[in-house]
PDB file of N, CA and C in Angstrom:
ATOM      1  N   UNK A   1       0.592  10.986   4.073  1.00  0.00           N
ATOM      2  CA  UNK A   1      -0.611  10.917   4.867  1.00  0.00           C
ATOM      3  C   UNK A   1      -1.049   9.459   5.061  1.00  0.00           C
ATOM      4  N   UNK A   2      -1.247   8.648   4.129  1.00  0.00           N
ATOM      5  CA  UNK A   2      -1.456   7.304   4.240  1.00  0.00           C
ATOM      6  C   UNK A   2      -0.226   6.468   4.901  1.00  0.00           C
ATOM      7  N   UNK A   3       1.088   6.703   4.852  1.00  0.00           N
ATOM      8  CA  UNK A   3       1.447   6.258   6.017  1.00  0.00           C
ATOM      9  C   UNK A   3       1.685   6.805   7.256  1.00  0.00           C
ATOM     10  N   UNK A   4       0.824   7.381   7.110  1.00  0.00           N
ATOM     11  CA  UNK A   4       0.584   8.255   8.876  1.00  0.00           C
ATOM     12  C   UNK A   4      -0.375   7.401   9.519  1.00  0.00           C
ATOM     13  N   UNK A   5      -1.783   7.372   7.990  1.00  0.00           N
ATOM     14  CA  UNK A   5      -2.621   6.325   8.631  1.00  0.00           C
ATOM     15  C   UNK A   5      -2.409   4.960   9.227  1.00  0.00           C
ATOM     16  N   UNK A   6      -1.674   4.577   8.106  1.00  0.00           N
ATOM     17  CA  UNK A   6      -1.290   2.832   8.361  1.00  0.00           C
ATOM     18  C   UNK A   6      -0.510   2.593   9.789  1.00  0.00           C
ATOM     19  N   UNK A   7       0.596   3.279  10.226  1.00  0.00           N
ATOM     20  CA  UNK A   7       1.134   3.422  11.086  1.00  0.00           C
ATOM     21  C   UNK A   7       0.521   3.582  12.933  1.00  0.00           C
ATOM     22  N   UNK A   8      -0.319   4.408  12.404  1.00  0.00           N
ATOM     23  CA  UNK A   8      -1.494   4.657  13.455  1.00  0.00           C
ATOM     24  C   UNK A   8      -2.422   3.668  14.107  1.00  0.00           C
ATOM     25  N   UNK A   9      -3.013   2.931  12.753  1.00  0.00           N
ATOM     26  CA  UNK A   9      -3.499   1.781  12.857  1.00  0.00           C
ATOM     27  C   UNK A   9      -3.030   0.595  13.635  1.00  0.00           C
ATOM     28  N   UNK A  10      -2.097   0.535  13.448  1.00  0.00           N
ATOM     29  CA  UNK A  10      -1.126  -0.437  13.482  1.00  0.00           C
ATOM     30  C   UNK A  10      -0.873  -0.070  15.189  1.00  0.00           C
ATOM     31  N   UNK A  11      -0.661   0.659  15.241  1.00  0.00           N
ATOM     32  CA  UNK A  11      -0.198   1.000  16.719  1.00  0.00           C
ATOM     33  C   UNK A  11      -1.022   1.418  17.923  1.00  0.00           C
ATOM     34  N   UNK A  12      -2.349   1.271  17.244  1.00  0.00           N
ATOM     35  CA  UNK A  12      -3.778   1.584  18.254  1.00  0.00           C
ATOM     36  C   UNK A  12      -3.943  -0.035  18.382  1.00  0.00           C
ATOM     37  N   UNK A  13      -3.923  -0.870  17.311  1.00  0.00           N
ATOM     38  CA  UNK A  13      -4.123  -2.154  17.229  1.00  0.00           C
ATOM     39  C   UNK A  13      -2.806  -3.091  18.369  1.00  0.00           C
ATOM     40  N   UNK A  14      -1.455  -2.273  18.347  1.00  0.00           N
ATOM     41  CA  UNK A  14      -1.106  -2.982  19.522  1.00  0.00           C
ATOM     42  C   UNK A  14      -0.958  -2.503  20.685  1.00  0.00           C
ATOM     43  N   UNK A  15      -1.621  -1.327  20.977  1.00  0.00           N
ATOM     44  CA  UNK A  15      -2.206  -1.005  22.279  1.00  0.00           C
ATOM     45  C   UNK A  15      -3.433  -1.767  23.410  1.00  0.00           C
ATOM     46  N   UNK A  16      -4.309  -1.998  22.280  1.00  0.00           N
ATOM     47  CA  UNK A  16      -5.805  -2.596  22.182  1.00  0.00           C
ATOM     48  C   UNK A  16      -5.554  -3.292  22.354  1.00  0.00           C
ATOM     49  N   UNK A  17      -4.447  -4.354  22.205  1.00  0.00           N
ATOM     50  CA  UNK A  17      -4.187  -5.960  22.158  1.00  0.00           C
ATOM     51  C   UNK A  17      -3.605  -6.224  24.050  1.00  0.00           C
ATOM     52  N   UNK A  18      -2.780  -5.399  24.611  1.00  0.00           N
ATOM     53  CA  UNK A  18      -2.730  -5.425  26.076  1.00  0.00           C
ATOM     54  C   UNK A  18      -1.556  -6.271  25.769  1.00  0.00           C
ATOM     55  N   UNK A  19      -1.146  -7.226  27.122  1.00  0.00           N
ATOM     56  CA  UNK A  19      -0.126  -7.477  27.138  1.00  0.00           C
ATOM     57  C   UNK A  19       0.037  -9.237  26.573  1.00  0.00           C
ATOM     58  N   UNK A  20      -1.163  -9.248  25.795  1.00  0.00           N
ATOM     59  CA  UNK A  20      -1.340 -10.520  25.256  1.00  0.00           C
ATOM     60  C   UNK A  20      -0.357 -10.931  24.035  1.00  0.00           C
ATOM     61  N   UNK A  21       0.379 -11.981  23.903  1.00  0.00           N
ATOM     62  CA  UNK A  21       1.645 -11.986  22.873  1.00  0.00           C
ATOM     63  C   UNK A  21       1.117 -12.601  21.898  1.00  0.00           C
ATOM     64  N   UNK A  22      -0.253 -13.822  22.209  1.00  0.00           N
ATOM     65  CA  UNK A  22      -0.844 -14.099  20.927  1.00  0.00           C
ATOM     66  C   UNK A  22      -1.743 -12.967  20.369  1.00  0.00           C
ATOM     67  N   UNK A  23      -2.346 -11.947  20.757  1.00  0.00           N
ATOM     68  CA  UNK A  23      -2.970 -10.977  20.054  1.00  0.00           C
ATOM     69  C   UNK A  23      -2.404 -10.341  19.366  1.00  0.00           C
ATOM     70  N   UNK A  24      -1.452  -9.391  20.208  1.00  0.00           N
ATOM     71  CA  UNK A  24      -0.619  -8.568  19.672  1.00  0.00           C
ATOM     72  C   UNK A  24       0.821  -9.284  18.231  1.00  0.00           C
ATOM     73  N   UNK A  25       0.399 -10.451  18.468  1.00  0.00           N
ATOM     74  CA  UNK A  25       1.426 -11.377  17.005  1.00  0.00           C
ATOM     75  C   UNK A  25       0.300 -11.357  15.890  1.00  0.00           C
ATOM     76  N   UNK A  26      -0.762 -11.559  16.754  1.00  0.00           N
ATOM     77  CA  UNK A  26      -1.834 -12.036  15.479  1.00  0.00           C
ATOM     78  C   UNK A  26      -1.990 -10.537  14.776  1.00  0.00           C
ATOM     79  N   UNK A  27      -2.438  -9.629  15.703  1.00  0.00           N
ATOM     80  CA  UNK A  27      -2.278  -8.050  15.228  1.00  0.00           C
ATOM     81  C   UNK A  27      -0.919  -7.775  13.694  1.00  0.00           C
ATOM     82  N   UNK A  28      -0.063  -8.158  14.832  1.00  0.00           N
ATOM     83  CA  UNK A  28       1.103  -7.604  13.448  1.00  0.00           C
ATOM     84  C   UNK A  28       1.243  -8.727  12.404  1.00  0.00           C
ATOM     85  N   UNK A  29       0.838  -9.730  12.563  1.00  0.00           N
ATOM     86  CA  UNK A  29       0.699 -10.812  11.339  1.00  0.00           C
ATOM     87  C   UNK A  29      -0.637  -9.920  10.240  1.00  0.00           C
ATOM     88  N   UNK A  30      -1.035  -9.565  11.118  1.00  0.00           N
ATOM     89  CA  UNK A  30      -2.702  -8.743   9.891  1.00  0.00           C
ATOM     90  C   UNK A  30      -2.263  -7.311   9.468  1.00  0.00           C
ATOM     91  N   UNK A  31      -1.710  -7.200  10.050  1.00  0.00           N
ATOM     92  CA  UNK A  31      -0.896  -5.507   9.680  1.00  0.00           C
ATOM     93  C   UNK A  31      -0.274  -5.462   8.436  1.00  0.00           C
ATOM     94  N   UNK A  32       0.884  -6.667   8.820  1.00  0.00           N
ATOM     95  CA  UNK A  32       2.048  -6.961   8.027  1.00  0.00           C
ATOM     96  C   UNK A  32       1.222  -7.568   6.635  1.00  0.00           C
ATOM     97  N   UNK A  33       0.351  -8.543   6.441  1.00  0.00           N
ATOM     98  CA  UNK A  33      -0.534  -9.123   5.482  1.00  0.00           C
ATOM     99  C   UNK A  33      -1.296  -8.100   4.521  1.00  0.00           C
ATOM    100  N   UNK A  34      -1.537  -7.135   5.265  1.00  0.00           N
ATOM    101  CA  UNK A  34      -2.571  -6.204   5.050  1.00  0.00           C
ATOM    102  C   UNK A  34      -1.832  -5.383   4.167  1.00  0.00           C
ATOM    103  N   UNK A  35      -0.568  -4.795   4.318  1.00  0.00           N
ATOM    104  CA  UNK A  35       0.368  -4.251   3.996  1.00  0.00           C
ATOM    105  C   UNK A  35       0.935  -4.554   2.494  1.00  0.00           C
ATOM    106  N   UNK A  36       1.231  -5.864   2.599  1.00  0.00           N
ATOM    107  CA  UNK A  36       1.917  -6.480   1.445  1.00  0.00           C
ATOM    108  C   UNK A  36       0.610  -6.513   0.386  1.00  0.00           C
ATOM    109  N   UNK A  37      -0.332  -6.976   0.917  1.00  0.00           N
ATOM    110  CA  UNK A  37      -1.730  -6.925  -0.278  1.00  0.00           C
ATOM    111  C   UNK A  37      -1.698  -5.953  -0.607  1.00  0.00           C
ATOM    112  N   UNK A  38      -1.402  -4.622  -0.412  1.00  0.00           N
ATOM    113  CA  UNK A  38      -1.937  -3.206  -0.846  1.00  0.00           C
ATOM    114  C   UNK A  38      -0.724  -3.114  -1.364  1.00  0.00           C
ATOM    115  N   UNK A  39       0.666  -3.466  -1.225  1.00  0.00           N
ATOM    116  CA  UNK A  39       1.670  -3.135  -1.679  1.00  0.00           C
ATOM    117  C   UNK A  39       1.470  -4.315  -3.253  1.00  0.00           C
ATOM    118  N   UNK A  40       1.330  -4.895  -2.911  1.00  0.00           N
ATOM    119  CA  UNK A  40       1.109  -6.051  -4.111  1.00  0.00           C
ATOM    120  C   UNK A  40       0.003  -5.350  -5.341  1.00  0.00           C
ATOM    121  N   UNK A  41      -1.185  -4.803  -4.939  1.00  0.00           N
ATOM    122  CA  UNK A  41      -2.058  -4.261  -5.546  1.00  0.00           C
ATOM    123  C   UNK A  41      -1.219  -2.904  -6.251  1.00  0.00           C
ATOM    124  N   UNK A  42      -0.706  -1.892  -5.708  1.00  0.00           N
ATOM    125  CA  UNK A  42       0.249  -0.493  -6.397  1.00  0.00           C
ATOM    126  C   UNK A  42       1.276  -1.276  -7.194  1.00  0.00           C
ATOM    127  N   UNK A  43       1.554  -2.666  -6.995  1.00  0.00           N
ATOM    128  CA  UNK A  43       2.893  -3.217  -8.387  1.00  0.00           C
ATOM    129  C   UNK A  43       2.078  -3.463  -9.123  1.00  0.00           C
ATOM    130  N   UNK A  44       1.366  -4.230  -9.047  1.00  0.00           N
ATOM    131  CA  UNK A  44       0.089  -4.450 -10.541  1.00  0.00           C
ATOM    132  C   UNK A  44      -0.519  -3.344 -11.194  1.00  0.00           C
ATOM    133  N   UNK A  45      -0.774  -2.594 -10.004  1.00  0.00           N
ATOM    134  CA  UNK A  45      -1.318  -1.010 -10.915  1.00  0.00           C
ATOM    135  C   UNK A  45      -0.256  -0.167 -11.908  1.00  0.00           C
ATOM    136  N   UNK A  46       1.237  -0.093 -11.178  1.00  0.00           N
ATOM    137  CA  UNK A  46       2.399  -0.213 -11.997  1.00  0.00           C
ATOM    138  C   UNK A  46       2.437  -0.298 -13.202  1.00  0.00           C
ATOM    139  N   UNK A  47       2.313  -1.864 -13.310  1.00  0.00           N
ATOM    140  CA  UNK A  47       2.447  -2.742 -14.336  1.00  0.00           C
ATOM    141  C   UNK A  47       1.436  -2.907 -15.177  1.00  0.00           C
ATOM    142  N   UNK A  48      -0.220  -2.452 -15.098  1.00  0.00           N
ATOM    143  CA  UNK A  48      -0.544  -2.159 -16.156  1.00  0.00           C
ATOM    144  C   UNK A  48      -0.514  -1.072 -16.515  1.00  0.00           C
ATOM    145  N   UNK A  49      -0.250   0.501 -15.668  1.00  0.00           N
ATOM    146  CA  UNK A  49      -0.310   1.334 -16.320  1.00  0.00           C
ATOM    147  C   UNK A  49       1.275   1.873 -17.692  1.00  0.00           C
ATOM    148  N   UNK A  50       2.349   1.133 -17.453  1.00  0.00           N
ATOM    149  CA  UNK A  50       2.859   0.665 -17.976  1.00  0.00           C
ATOM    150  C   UNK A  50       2.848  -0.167 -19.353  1.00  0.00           C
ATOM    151  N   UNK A  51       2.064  -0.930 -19.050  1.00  0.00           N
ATOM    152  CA  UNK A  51       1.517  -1.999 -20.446  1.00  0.00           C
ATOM    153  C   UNK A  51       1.232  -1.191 -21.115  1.00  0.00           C
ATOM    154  N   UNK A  52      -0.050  -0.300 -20.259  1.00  0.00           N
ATOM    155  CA  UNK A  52      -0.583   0.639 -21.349  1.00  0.00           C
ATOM    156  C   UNK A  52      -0.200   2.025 -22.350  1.00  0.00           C
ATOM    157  N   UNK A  53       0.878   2.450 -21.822  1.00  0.00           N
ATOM    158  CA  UNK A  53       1.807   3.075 -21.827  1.00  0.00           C
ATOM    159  C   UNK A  53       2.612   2.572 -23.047  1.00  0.00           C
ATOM    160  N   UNK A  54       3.137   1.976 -23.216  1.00  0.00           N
ATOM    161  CA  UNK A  54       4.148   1.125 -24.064  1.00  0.00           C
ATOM    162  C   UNK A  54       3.139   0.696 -25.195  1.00  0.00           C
ATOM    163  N   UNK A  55       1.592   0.192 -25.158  1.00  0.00           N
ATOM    164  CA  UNK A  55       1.328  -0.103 -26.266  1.00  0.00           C
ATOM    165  C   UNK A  55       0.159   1.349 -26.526  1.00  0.00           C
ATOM    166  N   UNK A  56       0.534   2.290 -26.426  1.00  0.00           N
ATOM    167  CA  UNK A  56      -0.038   3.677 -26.672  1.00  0.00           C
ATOM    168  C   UNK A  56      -1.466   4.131 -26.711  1.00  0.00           C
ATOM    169  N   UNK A  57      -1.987   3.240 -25.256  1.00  0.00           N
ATOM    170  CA  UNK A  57      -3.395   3.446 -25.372  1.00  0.00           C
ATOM    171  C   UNK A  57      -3.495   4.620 -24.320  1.00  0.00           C
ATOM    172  N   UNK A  58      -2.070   5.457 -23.961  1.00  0.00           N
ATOM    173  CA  UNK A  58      -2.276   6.534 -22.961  1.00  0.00           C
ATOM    174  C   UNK A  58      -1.118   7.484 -23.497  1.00  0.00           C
ATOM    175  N   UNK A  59      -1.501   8.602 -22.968  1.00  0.00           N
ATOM    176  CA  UNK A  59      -0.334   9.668 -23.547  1.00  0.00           C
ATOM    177  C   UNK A  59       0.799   9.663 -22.336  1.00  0.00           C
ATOM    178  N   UNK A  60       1.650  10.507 -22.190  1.00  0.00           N
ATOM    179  CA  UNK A  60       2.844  10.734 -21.924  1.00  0.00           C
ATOM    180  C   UNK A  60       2.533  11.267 -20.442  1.00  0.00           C
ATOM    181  N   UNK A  61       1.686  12.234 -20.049  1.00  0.00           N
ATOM    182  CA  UNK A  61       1.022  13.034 -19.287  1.00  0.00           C
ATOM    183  C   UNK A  61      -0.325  12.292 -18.700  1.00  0.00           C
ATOM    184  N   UNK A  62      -0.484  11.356 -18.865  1.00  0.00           N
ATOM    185  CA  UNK A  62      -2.209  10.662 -18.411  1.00  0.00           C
ATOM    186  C   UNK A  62      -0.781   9.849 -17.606  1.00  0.00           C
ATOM    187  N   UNK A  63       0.433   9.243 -18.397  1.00  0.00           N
ATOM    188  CA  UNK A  63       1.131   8.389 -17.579  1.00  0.00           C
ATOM    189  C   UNK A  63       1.235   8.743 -16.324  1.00  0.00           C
ATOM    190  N   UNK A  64       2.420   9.731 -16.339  1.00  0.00           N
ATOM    191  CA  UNK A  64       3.107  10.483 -15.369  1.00  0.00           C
ATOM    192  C   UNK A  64       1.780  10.844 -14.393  1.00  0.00           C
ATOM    193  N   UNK A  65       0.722  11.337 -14.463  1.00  0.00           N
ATOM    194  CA  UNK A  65      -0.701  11.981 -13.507  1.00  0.00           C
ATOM    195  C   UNK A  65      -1.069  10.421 -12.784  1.00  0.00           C
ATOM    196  N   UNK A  66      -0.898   9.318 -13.328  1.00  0.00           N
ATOM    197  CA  UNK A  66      -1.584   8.434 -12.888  1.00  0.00           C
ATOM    198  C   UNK A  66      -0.213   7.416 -12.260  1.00  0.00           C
ATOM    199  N   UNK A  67       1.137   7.879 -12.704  1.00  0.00           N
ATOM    200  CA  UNK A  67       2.167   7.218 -11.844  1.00  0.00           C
ATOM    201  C   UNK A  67       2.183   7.839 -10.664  1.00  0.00           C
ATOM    202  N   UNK A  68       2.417   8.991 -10.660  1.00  0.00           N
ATOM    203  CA  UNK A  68       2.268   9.804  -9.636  1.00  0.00           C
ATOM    204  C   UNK A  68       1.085   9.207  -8.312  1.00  0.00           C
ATOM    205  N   UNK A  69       0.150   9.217  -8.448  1.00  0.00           N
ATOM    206  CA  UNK A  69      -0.865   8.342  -8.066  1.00  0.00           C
ATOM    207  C   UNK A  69      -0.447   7.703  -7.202  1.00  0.00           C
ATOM    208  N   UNK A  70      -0.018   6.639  -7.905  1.00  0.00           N
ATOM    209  CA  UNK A  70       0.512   5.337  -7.440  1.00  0.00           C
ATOM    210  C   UNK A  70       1.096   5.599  -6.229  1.00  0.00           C
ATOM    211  N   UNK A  71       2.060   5.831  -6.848  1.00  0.00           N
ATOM    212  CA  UNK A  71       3.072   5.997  -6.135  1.00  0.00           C
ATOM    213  C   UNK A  71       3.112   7.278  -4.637  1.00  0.00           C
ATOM    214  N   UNK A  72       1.956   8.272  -4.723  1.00  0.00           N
ATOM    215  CA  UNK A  72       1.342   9.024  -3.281  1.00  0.00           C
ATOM    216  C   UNK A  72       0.594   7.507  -2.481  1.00  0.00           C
ATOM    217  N   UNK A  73       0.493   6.905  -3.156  1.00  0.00           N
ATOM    218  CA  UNK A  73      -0.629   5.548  -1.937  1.00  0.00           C
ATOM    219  C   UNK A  73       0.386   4.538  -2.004  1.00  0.00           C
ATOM    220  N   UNK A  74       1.430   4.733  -2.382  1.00  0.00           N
ATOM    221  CA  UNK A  74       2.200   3.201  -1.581  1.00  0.00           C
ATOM    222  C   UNK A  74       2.919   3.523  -0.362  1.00  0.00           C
ATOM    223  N   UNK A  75       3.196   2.476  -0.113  1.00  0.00           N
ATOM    224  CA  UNK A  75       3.793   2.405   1.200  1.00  0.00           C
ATOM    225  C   UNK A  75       5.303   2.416   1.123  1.00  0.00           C
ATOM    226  N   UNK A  76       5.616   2.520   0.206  1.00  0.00           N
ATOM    227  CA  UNK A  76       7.084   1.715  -0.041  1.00  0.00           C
ATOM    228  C   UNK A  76       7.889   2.749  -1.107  1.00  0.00           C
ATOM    229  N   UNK A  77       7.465   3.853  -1.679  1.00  0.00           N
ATOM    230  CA  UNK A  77       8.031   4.490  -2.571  1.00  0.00           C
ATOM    231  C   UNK A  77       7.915   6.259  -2.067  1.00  0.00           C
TER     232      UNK A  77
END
C-alpha cells in the first residue's frame, strides 16, 4: 500500500510539473531524496531493533511483530 502511495505521488508530481525539465528534475530529485531518507530511517529502525534484540531487552516475538513492521513500510524489502 505505501508503495502504491509513494508511486502515485511521484507521478501526480510529474504530471503537475508540465513539460518543464527543470521542474519535473527538481520533482524527481525530491522524490528520489525523499525516498532514500525514509529508506535510511527503516535501516536505523533495523538496527536498533536488533541491538535490542541481541542485548535482551526484547523477546523473540516483540522482535519478529516489530520486524515485520519495518519491513510492511519500506520501500525496498
Amino acid at each position: 500500500m505505501y508503495r502504491l502511495v509513494i508511486l502515485l505521488v511521484m507521478v501526480l508530481g510529474l504530471a503537475f510539473a508540465g513539460c518543464s525539465k527543470e521542474v519535473a528534475g527538481g520533482a524527481a530529485v525530491g522524490a528520489l531524496g525523499a525516498g532514500a531518507a525514509y529508506e535510511y530511517q527503516a535501516h536505523k529502525a533495523m538496527e536498533d531493533l536488533n541491538d535490542e534484540y541481541k542485548k535482551g531487552k526484547i523477546t523473540k516475538d516483540e522482535y519478529e511483530r516489530r520486524k515485520d513492521e519495518i519491513e510492511k513500510r519500506s520501500l525496498t524489502q
